[in-house]
Protein backbone atom coordinates (compact mmCIF):
# COMPACT_ATOMS: atom_id res chain seq x y z
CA UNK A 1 -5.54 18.78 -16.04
CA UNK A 2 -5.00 15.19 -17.18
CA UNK A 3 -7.74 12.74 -15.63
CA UNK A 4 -5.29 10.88 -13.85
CA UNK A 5 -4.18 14.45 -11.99
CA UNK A 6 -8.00 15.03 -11.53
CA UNK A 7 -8.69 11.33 -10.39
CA UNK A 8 -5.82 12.01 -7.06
CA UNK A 9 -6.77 15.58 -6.45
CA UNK A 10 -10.72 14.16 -5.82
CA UNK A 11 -9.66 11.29 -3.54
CA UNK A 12 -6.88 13.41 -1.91
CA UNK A 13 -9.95 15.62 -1.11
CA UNK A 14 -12.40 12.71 0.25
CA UNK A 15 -9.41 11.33 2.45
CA UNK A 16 -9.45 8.38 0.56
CA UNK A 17 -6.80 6.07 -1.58
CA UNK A 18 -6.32 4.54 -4.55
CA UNK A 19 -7.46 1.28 -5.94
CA UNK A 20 -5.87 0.19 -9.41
CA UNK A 21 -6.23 -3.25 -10.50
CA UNK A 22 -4.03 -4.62 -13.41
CA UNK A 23 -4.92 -7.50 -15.92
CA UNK A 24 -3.54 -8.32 -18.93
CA UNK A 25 -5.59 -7.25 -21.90
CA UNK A 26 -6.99 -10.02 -23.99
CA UNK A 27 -6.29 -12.58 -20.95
CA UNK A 28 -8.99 -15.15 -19.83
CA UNK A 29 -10.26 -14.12 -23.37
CA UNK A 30 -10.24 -11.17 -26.28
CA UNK A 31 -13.82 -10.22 -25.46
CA UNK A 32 -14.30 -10.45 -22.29
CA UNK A 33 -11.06 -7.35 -21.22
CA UNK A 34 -13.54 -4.69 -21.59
CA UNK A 35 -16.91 -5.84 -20.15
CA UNK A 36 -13.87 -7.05 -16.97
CA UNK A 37 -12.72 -3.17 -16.77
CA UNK A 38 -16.61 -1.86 -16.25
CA UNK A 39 -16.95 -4.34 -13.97
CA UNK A 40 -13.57 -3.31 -11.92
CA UNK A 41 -14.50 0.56 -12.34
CA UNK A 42 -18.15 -0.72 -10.42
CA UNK A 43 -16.28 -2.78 -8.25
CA UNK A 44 -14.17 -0.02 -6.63
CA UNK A 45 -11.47 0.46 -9.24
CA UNK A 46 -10.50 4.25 -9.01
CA UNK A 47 -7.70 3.53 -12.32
CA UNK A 48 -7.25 0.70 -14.37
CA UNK A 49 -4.37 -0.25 -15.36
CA UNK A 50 -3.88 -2.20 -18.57
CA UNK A 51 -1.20 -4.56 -19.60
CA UNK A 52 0.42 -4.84 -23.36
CA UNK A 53 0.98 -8.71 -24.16
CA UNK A 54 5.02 -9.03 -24.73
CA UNK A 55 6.82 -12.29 -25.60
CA UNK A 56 9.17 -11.53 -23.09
CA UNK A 57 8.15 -9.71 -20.51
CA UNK A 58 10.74 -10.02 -18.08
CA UNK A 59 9.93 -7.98 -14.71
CA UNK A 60 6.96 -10.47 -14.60
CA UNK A 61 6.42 -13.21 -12.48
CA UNK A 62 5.22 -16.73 -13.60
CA UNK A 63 1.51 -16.05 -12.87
CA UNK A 64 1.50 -12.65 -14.97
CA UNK A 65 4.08 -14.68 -17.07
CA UNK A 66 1.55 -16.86 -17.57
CA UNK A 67 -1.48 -14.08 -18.27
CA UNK A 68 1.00 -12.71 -21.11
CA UNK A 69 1.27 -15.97 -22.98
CA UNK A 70 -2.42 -16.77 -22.58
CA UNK A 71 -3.23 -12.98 -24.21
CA UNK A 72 -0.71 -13.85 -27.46
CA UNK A 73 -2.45 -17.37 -27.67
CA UNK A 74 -5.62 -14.98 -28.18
CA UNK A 75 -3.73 -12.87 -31.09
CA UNK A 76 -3.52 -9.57 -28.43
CA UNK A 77 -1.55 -7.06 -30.08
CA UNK A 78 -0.53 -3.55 -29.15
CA UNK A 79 -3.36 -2.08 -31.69
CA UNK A 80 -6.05 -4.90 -30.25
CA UNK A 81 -4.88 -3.39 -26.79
CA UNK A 82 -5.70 0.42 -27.98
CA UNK A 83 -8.94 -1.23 -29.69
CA UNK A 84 -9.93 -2.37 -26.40
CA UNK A 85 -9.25 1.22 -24.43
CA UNK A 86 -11.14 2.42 -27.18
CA UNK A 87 -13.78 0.59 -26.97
CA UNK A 88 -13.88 1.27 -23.06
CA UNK A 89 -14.52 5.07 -23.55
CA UNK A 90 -17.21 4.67 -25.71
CA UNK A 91 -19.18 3.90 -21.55
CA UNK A 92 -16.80 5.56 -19.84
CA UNK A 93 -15.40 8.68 -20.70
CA UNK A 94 -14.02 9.00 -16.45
CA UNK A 95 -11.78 6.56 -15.73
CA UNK A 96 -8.03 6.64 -15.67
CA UNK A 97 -6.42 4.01 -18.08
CA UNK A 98 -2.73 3.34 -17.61
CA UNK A 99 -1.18 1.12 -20.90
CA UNK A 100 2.14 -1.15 -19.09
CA UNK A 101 3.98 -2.73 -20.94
CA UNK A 102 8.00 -3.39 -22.72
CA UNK A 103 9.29 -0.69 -25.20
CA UNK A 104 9.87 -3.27 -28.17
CA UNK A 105 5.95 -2.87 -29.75
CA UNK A 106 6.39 0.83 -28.63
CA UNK A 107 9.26 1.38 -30.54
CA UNK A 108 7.93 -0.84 -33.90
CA UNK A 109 5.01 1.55 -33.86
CA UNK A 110 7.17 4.60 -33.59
CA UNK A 111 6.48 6.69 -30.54
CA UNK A 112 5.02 10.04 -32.62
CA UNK A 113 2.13 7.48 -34.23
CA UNK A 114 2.08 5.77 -30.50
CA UNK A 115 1.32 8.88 -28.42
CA UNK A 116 -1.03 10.08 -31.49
CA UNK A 117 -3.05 6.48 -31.22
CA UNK A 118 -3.08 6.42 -27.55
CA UNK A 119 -4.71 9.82 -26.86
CA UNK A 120 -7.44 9.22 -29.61
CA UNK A 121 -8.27 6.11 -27.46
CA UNK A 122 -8.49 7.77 -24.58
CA UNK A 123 -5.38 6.44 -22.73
CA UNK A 124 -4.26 8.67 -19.73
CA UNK A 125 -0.60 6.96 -18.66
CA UNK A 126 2.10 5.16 -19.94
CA UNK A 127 4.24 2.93 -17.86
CA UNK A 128 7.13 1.60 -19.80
CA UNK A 129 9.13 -1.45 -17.87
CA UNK A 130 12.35 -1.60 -19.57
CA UNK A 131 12.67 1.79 -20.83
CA UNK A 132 15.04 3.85 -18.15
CA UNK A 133 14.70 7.32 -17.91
CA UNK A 134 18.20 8.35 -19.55
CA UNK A 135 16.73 6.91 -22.54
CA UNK A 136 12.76 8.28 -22.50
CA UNK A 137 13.30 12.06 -23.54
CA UNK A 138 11.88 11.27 -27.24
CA UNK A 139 8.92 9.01 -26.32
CA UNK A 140 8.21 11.40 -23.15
CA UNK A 141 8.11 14.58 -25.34
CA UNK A 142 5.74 12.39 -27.61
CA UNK A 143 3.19 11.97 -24.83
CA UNK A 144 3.15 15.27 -23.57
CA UNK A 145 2.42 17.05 -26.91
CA UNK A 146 -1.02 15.03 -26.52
CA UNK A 147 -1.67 15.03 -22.56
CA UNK A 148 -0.34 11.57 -21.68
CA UNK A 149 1.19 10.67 -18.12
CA UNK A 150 4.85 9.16 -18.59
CA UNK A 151 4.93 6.79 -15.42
CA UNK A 152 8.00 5.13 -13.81
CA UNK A 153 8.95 2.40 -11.55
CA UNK A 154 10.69 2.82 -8.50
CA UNK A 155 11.74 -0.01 -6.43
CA UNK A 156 13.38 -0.36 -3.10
CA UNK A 157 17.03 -1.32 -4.82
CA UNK A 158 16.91 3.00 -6.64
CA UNK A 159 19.29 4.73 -4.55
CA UNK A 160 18.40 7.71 -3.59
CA UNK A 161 20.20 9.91 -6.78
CA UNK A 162 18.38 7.89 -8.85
CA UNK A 163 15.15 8.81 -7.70
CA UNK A 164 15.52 12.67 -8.28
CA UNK A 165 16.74 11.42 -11.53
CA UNK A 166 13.37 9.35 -12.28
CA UNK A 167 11.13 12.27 -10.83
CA UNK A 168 12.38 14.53 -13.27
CA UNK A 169 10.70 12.83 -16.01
CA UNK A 170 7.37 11.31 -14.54
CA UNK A 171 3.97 12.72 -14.41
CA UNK A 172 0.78 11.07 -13.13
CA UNK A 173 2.24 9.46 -10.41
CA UNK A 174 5.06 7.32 -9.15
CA UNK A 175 4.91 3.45 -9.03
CA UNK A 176 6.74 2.09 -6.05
CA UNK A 177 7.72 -1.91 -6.30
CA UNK A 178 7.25 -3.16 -2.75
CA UNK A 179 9.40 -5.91 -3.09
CA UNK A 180 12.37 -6.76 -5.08
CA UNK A 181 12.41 -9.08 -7.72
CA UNK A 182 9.51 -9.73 -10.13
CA UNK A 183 5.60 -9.39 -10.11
CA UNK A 184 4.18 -11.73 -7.54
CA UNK A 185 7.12 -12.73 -5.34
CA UNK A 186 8.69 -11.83 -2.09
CA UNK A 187 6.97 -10.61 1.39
CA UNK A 188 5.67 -7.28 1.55
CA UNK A 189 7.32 -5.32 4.55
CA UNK A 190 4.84 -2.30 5.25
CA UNK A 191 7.79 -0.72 7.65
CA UNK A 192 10.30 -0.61 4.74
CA UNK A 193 7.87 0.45 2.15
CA UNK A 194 7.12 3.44 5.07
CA UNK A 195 10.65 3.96 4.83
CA UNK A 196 10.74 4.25 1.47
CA UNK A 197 7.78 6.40 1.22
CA UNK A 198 9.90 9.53 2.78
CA UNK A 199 12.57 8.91 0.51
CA UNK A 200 10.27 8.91 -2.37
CA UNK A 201 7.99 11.60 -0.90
CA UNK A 202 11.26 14.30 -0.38
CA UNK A 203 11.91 14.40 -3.96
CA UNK A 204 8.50 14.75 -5.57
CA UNK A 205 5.30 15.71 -5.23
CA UNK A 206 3.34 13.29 -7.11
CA UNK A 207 1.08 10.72 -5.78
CA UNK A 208 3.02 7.35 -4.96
CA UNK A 209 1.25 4.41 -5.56
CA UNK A 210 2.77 1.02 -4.24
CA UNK A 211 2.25 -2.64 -6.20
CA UNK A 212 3.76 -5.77 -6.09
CA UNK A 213 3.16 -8.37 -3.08
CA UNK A 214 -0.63 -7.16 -2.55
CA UNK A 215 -2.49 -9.89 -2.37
CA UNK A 216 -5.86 -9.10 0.01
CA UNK A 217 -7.46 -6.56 1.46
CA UNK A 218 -5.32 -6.38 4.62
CA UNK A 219 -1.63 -5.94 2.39
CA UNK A 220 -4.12 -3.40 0.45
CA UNK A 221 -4.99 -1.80 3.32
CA UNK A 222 -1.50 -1.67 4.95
CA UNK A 223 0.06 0.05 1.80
CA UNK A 224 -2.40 2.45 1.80
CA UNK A 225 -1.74 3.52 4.88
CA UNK A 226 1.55 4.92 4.07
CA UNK A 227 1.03 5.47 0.44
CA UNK A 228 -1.35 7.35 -1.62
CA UNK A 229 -2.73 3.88 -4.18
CA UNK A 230 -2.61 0.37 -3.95
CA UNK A 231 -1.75 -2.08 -6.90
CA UNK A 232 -3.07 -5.50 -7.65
CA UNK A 233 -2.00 -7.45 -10.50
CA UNK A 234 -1.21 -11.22 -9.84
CA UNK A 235 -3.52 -11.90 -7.55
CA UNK A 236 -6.64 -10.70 -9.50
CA UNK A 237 -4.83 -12.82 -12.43
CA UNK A 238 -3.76 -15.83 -10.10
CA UNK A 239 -7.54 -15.99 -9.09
CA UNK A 240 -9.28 -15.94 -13.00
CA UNK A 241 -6.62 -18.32 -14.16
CA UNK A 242 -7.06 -20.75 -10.89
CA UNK A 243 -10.86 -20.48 -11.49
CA UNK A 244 -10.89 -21.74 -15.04
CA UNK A 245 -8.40 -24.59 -14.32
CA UNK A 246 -10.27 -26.26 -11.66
CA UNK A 247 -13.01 -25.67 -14.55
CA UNK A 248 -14.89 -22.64 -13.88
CA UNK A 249 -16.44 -20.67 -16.77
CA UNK A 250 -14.86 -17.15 -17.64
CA UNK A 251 -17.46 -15.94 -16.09
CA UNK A 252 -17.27 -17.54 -12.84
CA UNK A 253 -13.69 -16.37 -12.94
CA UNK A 254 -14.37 -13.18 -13.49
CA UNK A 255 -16.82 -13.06 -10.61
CA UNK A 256 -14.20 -13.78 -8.05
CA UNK A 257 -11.72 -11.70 -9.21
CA UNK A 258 -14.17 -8.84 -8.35
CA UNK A 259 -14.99 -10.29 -5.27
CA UNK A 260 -11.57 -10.14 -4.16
CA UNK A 261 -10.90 -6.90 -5.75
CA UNK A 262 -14.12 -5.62 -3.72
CA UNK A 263 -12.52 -6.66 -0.54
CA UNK A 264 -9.30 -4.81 -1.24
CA UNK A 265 -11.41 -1.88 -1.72
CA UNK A 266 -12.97 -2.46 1.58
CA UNK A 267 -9.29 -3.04 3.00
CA UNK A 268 -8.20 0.54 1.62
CA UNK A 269 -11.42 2.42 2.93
CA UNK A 270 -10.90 1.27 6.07
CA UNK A 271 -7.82 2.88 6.59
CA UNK A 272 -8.14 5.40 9.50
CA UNK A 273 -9.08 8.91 8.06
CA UNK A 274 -5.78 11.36 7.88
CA UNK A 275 -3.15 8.16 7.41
């Protein structure tokens, strides 16, 4: 049982949902990703989720956009990013870590050396943006000769064929964009992403988790409510980068994004029990 299967069966059995914050890795700074995911685990953080600096990373809006450059200005590769997993483990041998990111560094490492490197990190789940699933049978067969979760995207524009089609190859769990377009934008509409839910919900049985367009603990809470995991990305980011430009410290900035991370967590507990 891979820890992200363990991590849903446990909160499936407390009647409780998912909290997975993304940042970029090596964004406000190189050093300070790590001691940021302890502090997201303590803050409520039931998964982390862990973003791979690209050049181009196109399903991104500008604030995540924004995260990416800042991490490449800091020298973040792919092997920094393993580093940094790497050096999580070494306090926390738990937690879920999902690696996002574009198949381009993937590929340049070659996915047999990738899927060896990630599992002797310690990485649970791979979410690859640009890579469809027509074209993932050799990296998925990679991951699953060492244990790894081979997540996809979902969004509200799949039709409905397409989803069986995605389902087929995921494990871990299914990530649901709430809105269309990229990271950050749009409204989130809690009656289509119910709607959605069923659609998703008929063909699989893994946990659906639902990101893009949470912002605060009441979108947090909403989603959770018809879904089994929240995602927060650009507003964690939004908050750490707004933080140091009206000059706050790093640390300052990292102090409100778990602040507002806490208060989704508060938002997704206080979903009524059995939703």
């Amino acid at each position: 049982m891979t820890r992200l299967t363990s991590c849903f069966e446990r909160l499936k059995n407390e009647g409780r949902k998912a909290v997975i914050p993304y940042i970029v890795a090596g964004d406000p700074s190189r050093f300070g990703t790590v001691p940021l995911m302890h502090r997201l685990v303590d803050a409520g953080a039931d998964i982390v989720e862990l973003g791979v600096p690209f050049s181009d990373p196109m399903s991104e809006g500008p604030v995540i956009q924004k995260g990416h450059e800042r991490a490449l200005d800091n020298g973040i590769s792919l092997r920094d990013v393993l580093g940094m997993v790497a050096d999580f483990r070494q306090h926390d041998s738990s937690t879920p870590v999902v690696v996002m990111g574009y198949a381009n560094p993937v590929e340049r490492m070659g996915y047999a050396s990738f899927a060896t490197a990630c599992a002797e990190v310690g990485v649970d789940g791979l979410i690859t943006v640009d890579l469809p699933p027509e074209e993932v049978d050799s990296l998925r067969d990679q991951l699953e000769l060492v244990g790894i979760d081979n997540i996809f995207l979902i969004s509200p524009t799949t039709p409905e064929p397409r989803i069986k089609t995605i389902v087929q190859s995921a494990s871990g769990f299914i990530y649901y964009v709430a809105v269309k377009g990229v990271t950050g934008a749009g409204h989130l509409d809690t009656a289509d992403v119910a709607s959605y839910m069923t659609k998703i919900k008929e063909a699989t049985t893994l946990p659906v988790c639902v990101g893009f367009g949470i912002k605060d603990a009441a979108s947090a809470g909403a989603v959770a409510g018809v879904a089994d995991g929240a995602v927060v990305g650009s507003a964690l980011i939004d908050t750490m980068a707004q933080t140091i430009a009206n000059g706050g410290s790093e640390e300052l900035a990292t102090d409100n994004a778990i602040s507002l991370l806490k208060s989704i967590r508060n938002g997704v507990d206080n979903v009524p029990t059995g939703v």
